[in-house]
C-alpha atoms as a PDB file:
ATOM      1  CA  UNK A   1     146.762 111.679 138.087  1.00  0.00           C
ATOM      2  CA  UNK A   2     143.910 110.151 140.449  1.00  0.00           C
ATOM      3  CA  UNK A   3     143.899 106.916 140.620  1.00  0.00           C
ATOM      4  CA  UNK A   4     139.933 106.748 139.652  1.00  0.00           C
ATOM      5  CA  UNK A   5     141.217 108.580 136.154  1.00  0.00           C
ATOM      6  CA  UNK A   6     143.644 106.489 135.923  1.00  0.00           C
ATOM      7  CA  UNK A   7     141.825 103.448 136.033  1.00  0.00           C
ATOM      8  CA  UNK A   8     139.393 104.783 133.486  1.00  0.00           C
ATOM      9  CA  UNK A   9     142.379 105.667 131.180  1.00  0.00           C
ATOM     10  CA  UNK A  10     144.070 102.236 131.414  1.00  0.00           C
ATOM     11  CA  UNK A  11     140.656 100.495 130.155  1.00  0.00           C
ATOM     12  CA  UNK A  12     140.433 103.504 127.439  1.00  0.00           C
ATOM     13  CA  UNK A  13     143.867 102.113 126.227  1.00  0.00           C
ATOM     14  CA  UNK A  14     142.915  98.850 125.941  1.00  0.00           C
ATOM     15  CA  UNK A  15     140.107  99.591 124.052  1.00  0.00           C
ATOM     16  CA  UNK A  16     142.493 101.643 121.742  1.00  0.00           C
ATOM     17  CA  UNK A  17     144.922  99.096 121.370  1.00  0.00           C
ATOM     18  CA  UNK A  18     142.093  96.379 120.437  1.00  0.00           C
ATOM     19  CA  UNK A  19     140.973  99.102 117.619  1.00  0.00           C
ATOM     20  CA  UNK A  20     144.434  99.531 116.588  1.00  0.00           C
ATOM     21  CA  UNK A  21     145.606  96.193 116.733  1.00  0.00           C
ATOM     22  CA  UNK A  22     142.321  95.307 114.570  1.00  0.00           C
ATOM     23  CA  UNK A  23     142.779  97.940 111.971  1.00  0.00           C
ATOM     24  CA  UNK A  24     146.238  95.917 110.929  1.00  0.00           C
ATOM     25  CA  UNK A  25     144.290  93.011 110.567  1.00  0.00           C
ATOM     26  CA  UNK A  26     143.695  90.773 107.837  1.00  0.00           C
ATOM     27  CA  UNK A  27     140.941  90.957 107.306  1.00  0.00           C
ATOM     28  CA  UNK A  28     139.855  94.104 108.819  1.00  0.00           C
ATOM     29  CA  UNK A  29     136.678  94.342 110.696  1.00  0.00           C
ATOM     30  CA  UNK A  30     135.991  97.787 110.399  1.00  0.00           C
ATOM     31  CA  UNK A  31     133.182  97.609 112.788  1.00  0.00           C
ATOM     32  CA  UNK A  32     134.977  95.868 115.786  1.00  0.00           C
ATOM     33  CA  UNK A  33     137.520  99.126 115.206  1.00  0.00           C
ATOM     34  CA  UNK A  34     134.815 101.595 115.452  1.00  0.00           C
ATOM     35  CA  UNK A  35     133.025 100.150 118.366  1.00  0.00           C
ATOM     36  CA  UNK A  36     136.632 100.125 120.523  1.00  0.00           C
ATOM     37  CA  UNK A  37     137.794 103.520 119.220  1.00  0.00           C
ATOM     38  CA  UNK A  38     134.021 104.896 120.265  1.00  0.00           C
ATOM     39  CA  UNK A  39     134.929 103.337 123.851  1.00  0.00           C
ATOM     40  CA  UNK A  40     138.030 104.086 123.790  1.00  0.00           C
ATOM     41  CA  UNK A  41     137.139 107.816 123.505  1.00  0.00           C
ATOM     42  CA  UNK A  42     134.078 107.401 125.684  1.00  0.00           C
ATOM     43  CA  UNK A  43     136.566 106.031 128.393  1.00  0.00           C
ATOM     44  CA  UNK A  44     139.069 108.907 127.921  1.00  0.00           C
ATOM     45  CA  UNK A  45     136.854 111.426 128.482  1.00  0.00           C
ATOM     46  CA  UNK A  46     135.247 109.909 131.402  1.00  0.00           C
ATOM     47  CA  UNK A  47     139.309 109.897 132.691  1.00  0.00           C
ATOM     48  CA  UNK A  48     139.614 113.707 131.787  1.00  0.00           C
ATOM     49  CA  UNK A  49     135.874 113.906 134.018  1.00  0.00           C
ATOM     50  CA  UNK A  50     137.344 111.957 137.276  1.00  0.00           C
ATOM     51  CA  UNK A  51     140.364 114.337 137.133  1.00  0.00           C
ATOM     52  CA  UNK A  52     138.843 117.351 136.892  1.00  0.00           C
ATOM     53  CA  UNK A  53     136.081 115.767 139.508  1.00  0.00           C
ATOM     54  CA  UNK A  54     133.107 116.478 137.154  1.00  0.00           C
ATOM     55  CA  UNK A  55     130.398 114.084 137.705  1.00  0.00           C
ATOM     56  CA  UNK A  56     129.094 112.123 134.889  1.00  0.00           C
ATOM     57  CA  UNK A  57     126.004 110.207 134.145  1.00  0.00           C
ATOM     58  CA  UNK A  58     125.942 106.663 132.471  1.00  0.00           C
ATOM     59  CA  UNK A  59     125.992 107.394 128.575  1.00  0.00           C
ATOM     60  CA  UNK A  60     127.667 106.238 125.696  1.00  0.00           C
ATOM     61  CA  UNK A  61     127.503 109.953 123.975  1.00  0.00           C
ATOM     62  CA  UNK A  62     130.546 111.611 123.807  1.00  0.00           C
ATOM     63  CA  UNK A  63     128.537 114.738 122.879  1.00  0.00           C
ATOM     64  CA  UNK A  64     126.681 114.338 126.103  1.00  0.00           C
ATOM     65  CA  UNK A  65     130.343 113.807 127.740  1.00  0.00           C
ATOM     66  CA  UNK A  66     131.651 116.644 126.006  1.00  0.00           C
ATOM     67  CA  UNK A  67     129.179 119.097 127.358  1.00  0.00           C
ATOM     68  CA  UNK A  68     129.959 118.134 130.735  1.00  0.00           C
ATOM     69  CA  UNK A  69     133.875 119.255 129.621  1.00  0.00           C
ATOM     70  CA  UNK A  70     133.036 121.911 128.061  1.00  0.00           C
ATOM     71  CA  UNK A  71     133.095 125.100 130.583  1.00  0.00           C
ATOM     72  CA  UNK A  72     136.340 123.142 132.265  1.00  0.00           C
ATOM     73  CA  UNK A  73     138.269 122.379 129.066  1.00  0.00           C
ATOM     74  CA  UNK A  74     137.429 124.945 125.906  1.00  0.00           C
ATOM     75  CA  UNK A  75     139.706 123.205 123.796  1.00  0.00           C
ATOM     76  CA  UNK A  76     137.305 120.383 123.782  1.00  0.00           C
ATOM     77  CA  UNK A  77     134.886 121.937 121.619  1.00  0.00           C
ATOM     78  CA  UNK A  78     137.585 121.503 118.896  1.00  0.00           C
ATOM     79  CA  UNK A  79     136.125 117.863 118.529  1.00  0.00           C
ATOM     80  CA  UNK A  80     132.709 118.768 118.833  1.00  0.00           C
ATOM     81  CA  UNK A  81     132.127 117.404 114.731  1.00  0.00           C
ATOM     82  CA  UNK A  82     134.496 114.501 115.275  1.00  0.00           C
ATOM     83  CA  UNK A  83     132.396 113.170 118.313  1.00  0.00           C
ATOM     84  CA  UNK A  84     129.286 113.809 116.451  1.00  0.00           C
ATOM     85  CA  UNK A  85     130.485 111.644 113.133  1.00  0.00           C
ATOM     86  CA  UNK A  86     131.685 108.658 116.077  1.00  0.00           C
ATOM     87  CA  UNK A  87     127.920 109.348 117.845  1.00  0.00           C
ATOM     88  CA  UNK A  88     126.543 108.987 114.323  1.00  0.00           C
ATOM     89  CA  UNK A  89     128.197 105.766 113.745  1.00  0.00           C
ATOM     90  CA  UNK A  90     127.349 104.058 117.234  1.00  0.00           C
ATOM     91  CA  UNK A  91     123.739 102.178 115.781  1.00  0.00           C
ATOM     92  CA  UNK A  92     125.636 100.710 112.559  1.00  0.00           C
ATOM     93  CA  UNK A  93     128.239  98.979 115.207  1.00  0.00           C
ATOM     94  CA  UNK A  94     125.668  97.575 117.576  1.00  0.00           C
ATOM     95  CA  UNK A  95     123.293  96.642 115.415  1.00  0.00           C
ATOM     96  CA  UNK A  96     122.800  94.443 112.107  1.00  0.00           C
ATOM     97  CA  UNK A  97     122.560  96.536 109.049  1.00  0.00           C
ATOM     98  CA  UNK A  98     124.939  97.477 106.515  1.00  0.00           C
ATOM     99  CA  UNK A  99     127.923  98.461 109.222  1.00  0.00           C
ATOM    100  CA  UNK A 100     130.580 100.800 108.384  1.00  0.00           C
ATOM    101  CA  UNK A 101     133.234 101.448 105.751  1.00  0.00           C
ATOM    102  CA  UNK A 102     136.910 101.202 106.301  1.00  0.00           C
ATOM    103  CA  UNK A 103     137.033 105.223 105.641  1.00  0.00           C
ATOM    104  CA  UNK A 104     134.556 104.819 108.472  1.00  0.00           C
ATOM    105  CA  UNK A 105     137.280 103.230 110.950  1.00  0.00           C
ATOM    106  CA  UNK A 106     139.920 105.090 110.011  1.00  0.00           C
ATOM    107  CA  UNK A 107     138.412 108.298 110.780  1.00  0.00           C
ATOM    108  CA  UNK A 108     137.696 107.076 114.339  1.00  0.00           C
ATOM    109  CA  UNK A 109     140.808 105.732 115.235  1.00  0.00           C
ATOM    110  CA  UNK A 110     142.178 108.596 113.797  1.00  0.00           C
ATOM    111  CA  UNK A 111     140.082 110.750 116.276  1.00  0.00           C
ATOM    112  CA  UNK A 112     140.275 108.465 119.053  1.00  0.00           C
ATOM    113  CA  UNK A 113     144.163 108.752 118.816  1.00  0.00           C
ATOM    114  CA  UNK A 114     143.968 112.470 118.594  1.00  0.00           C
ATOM    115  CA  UNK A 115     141.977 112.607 121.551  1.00  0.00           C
ATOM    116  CA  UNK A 116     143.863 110.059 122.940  1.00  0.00           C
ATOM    117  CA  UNK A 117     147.455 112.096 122.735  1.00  0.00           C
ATOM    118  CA  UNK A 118     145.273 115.179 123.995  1.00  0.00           C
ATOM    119  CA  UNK A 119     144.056 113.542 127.645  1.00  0.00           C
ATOM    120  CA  UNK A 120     147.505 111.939 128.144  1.00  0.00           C
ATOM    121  CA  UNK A 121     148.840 115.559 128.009  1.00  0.00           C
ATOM    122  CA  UNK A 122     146.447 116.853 130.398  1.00  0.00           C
ATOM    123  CA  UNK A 123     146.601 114.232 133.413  1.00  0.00           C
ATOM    124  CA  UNK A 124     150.134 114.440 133.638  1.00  0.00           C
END
């Protein structure tokens, strides 16, 4: 693994283990879980770019990421819908409104750990 992809996947696991760590809390604040599992997965996938040495502009969008992956990794596709529904969910964990529900949170964990298990695999 390069050491740039490796740095980006060491601050992707952080932000997975705050989400995690969070979704066993008591109370749960579902939106701190999706805003770390959404970085989290933005971070891994910025990993998977540096490895694969595919440049990547400054976004938030792991659709935009994912199209960078795409022609490199076809697999990736395969979470095409499950970075939309995380992309979708990005303005109601930034911003004041009603937030998100805890089916909400555990859908993105569940992704980000999906996704997480996925890019470990690869980089080896």
């Amino acid at each position: 693994m390069k050491l740039s992809a490796g740095e980006w996947f060491n601050k992707a696991d952080e932000d997975y283990t705050v989400a995690a760590r969070e979704s066993k809390a008591s109370p749960v604040f579902h939106n701190i879980v999706c805003y770390h599992a959404q970085q989290a997965a933005e971070k891994m996938l910025k990993a998977y770019l540096q490895e694969l040495d595919i440049k990547f502009m400054k976004t938030h969008s792991l659709l935009k990421l994912l199209e960078l992956l795409k022609t490199a990794d076809v697999f990736m596709v395969s979470f095409q819908d499950s970075f939309a529904f995380i992309d979708d969910l990005t303005p109601d964990i930034r911003y004041p409104g009603p937030g998100v529900t805890e089916a909400d949170a555990k859908r993105a964990l569940e992704i980000t750990e999906k996704l997480k298990a996925y890019i470990k695999d690869k980089m080896k």
